[in-house]
Structure formats: structure tokens, C-alpha cells
C-alpha atoms as a PDB file:
ATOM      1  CA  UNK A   1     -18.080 -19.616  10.956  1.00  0.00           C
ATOM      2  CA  UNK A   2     -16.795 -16.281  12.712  1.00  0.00           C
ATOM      3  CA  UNK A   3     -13.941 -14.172  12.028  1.00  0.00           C
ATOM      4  CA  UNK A   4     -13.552 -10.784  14.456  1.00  0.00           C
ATOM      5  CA  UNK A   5     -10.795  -8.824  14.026  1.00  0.00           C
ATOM      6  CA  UNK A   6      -8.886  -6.960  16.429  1.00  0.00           C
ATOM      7  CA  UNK A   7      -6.043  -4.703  16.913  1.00  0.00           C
ATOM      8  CA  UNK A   8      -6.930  -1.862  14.154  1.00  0.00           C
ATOM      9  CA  UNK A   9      -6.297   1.999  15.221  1.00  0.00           C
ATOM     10  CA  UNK A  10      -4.408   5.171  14.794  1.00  0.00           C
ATOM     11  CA  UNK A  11      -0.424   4.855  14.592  1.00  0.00           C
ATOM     12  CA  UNK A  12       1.866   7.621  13.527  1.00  0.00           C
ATOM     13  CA  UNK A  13       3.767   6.839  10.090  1.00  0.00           C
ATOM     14  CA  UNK A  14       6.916   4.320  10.972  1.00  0.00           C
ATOM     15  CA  UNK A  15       4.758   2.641  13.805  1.00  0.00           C
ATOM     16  CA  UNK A  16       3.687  -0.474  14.084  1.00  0.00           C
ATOM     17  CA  UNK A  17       0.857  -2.597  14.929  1.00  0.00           C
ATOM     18  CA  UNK A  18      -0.589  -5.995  15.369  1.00  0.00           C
ATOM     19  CA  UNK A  19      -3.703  -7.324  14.443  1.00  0.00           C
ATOM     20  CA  UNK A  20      -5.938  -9.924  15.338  1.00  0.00           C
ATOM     21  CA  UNK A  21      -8.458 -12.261  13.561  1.00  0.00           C
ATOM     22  CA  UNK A  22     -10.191 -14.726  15.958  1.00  0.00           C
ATOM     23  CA  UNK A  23     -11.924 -17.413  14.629  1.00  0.00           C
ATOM     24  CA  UNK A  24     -14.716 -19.750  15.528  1.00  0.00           C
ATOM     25  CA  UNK A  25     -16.730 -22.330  14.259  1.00  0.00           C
ATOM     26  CA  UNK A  26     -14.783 -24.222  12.484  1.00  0.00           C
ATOM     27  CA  UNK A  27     -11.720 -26.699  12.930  1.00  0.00           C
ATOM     28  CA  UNK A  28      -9.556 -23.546  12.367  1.00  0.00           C
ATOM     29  CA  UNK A  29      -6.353 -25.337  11.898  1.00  0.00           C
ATOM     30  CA  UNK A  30      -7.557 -27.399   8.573  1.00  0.00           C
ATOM     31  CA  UNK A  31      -7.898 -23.804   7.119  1.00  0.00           C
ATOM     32  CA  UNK A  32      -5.602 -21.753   5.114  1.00  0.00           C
ATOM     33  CA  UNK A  33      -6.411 -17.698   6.017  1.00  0.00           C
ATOM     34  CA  UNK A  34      -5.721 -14.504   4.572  1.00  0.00           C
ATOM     35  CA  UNK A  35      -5.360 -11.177   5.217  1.00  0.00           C
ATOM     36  CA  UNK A  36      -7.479  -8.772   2.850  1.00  0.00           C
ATOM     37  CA  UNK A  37      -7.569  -5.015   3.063  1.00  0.00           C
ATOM     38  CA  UNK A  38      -9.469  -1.918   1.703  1.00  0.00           C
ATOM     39  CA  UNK A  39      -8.319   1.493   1.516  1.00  0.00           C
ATOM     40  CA  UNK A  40     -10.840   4.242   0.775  1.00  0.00           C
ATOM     41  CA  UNK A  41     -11.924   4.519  -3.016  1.00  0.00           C
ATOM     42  CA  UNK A  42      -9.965   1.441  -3.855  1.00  0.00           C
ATOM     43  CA  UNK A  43     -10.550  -2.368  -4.613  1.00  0.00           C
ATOM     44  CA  UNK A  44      -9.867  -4.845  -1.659  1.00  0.00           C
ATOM     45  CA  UNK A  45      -6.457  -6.241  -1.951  1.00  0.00           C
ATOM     46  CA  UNK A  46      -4.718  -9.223  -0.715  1.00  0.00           C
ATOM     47  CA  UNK A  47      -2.592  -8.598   2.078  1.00  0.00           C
ATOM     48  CA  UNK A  48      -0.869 -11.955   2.921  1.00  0.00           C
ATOM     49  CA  UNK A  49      -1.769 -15.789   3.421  1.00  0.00           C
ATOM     50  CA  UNK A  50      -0.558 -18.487   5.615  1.00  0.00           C
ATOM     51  CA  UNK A  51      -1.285 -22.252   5.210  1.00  0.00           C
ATOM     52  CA  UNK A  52      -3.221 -24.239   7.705  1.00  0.00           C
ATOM     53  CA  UNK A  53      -0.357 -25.434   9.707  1.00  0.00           C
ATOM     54  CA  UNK A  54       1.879 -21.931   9.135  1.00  0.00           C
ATOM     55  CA  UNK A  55       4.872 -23.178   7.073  1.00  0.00           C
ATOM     56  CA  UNK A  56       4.108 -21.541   4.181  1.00  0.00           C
ATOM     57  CA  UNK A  57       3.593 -17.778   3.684  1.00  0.00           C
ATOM     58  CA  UNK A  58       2.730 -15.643   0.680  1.00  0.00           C
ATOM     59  CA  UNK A  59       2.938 -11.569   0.480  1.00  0.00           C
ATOM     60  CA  UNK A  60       1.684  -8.745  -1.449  1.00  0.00           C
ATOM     61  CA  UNK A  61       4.629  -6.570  -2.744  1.00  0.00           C
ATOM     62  CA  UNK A  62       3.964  -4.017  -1.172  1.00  0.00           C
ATOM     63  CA  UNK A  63       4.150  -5.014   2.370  1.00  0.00           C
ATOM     64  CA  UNK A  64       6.933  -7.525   2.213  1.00  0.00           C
ATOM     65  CA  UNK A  65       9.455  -6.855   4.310  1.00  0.00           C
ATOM     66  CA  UNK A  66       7.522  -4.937   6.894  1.00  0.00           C
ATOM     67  CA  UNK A  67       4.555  -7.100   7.685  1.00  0.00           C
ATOM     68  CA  UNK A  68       4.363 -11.068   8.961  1.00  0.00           C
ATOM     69  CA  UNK A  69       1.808 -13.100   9.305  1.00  0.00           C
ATOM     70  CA  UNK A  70       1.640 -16.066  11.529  1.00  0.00           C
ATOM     71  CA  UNK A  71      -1.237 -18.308  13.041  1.00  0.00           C
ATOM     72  CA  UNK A  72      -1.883 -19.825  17.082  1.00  0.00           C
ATOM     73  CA  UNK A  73      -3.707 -23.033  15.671  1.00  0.00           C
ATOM     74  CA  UNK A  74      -3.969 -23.712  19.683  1.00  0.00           C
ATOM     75  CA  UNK A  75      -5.764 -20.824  20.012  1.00  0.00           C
ATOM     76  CA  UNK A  76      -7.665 -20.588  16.732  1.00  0.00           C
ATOM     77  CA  UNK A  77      -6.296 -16.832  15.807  1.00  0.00           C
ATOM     78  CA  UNK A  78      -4.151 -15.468  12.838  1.00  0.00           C
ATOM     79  CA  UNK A  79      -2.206 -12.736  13.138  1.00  0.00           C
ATOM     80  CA  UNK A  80      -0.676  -9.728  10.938  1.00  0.00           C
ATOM     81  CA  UNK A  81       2.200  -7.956  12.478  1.00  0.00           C
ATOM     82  CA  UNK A  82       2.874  -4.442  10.845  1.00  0.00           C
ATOM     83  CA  UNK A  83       5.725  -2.305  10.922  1.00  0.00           C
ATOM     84  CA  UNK A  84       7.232   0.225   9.460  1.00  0.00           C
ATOM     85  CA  UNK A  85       4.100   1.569   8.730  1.00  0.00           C
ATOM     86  CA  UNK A  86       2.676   4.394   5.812  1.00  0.00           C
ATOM     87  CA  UNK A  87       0.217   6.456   4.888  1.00  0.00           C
ATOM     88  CA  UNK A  88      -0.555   4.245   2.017  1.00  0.00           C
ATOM     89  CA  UNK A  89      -1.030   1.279   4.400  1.00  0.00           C
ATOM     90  CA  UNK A  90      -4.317   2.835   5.632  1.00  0.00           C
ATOM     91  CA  UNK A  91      -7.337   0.716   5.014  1.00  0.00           C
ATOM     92  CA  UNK A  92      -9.821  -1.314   6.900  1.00  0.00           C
ATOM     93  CA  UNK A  93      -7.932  -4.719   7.192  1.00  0.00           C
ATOM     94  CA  UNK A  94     -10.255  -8.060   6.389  1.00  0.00           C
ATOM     95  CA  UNK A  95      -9.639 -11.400   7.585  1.00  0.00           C
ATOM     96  CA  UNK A  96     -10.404 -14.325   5.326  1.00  0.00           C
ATOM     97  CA  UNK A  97     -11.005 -17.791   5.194  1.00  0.00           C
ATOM     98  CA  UNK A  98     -10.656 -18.448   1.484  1.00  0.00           C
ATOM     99  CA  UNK A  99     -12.662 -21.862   1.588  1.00  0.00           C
ATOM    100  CA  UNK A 100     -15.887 -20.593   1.446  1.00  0.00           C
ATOM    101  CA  UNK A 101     -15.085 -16.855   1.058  1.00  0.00           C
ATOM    102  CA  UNK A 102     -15.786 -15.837   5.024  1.00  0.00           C
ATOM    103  CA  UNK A 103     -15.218 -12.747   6.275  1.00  0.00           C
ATOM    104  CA  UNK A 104     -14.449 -10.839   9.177  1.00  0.00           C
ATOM    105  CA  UNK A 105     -16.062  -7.255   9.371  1.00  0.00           C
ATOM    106  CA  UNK A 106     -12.610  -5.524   9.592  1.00  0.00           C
ATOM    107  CA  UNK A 107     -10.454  -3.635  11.520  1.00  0.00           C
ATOM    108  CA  UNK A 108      -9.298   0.171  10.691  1.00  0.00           C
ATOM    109  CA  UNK A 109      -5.848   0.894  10.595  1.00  0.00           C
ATOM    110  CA  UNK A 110      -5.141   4.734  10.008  1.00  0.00           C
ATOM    111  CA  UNK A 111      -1.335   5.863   9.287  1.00  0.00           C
ATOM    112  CA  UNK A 112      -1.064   9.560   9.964  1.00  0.00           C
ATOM    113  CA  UNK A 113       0.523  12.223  11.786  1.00  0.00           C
END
């Protein structure tokens, strides 16, 4: 199993961004994922979560209403669109597949001026 993710950077605050988790080594769509992140000095949170064939969704409070995230089961990738972005949303983003707790080794995302 292999999870990269992709996409992270620097974005000014109100900016968006997309990121990337590619997986491999595994019959991807049979999965539900997750999006995990980490800001600095703080416990790893739960982003958002799609099921294996991406009708169902599921949000943290915090980022409803400004992020999505959506799966290419064709092309074995899950994907976290962010907008409307903050300071606060800075944090190396993790992508997870929750069977079997694998993990990407993240992507920074930095919100700043």
C-alpha cells in the first residue's frame, strides 16, 4: 500500500488549493479514505472522508463549507479541494486509508501573507 500526496504549498489567506493523494497497491476503489491533518504543536485531526464509491461524505466543522473532497476511482486518487483558505488551516495534510491505518507522508499547506 502507497499513499503520496501532492498539491501542498504556500497560498495567501482566502486562496485556495487542491490536493492530491495517489494511491497504489491496493484495489483503491473497495476503500473508504480520509483526509487527516497536523498543524504545528497540535494533535492530528480529521479533515474529511469519502466512501469507496464517493456518495457519501463526512466533514470536520471547521472546514465545511470551504473544502470538498471527492475520489477518481479510475484513476486511484482522492482529492481535497480547499478554499477560502486561513491561517488556522495551516498544517501538513495526511492522507488515510482507515482500513489498516495507512498513511501518506503529507503534504504542507501554509496560509500566510
Amino acid at each position: 500500500v502507497q499513499l503520496v500526496e501532492s498539491g501542498g504549498g504556500l497560498v495567501q489567506p482566502g486562496g485556495s488549493l487542491t490536493l492530491s493523494c495517489a494511491a497504489s497497491g491496493f484495489t483503491f476503489s473497495n476503500y473508504n479514505m480520509r483526509w487527516y491533518r497536523q498543524a504545528p504543536g497540535k494533535e492530528r485531526e480529521l479533515v474529511a472522508g469519502i466512501s469507496s464509491a464517493g456518495g457519501s461524505t463526512n466533514y470536520a466543522d471547521s472546514v465545511k463549507g470551504r473544502f470538498t473532497i471527492s475520489r477518481d476511482n479510475a484513476k486511484n486518487t482522492v482529492l481535497l479541494q480547499m478554499n477560502s483558505l486561513k491561517p488556522a488551516d495551516t498544517a501538513v495534510y495526511y492522507c488515510n486509508r482507515p482500513r489498516g491505518d495507512y498513511w501518506g507522508k503529507g503534504t504542507l499547506v501554509t496560509v500566510s501573507s
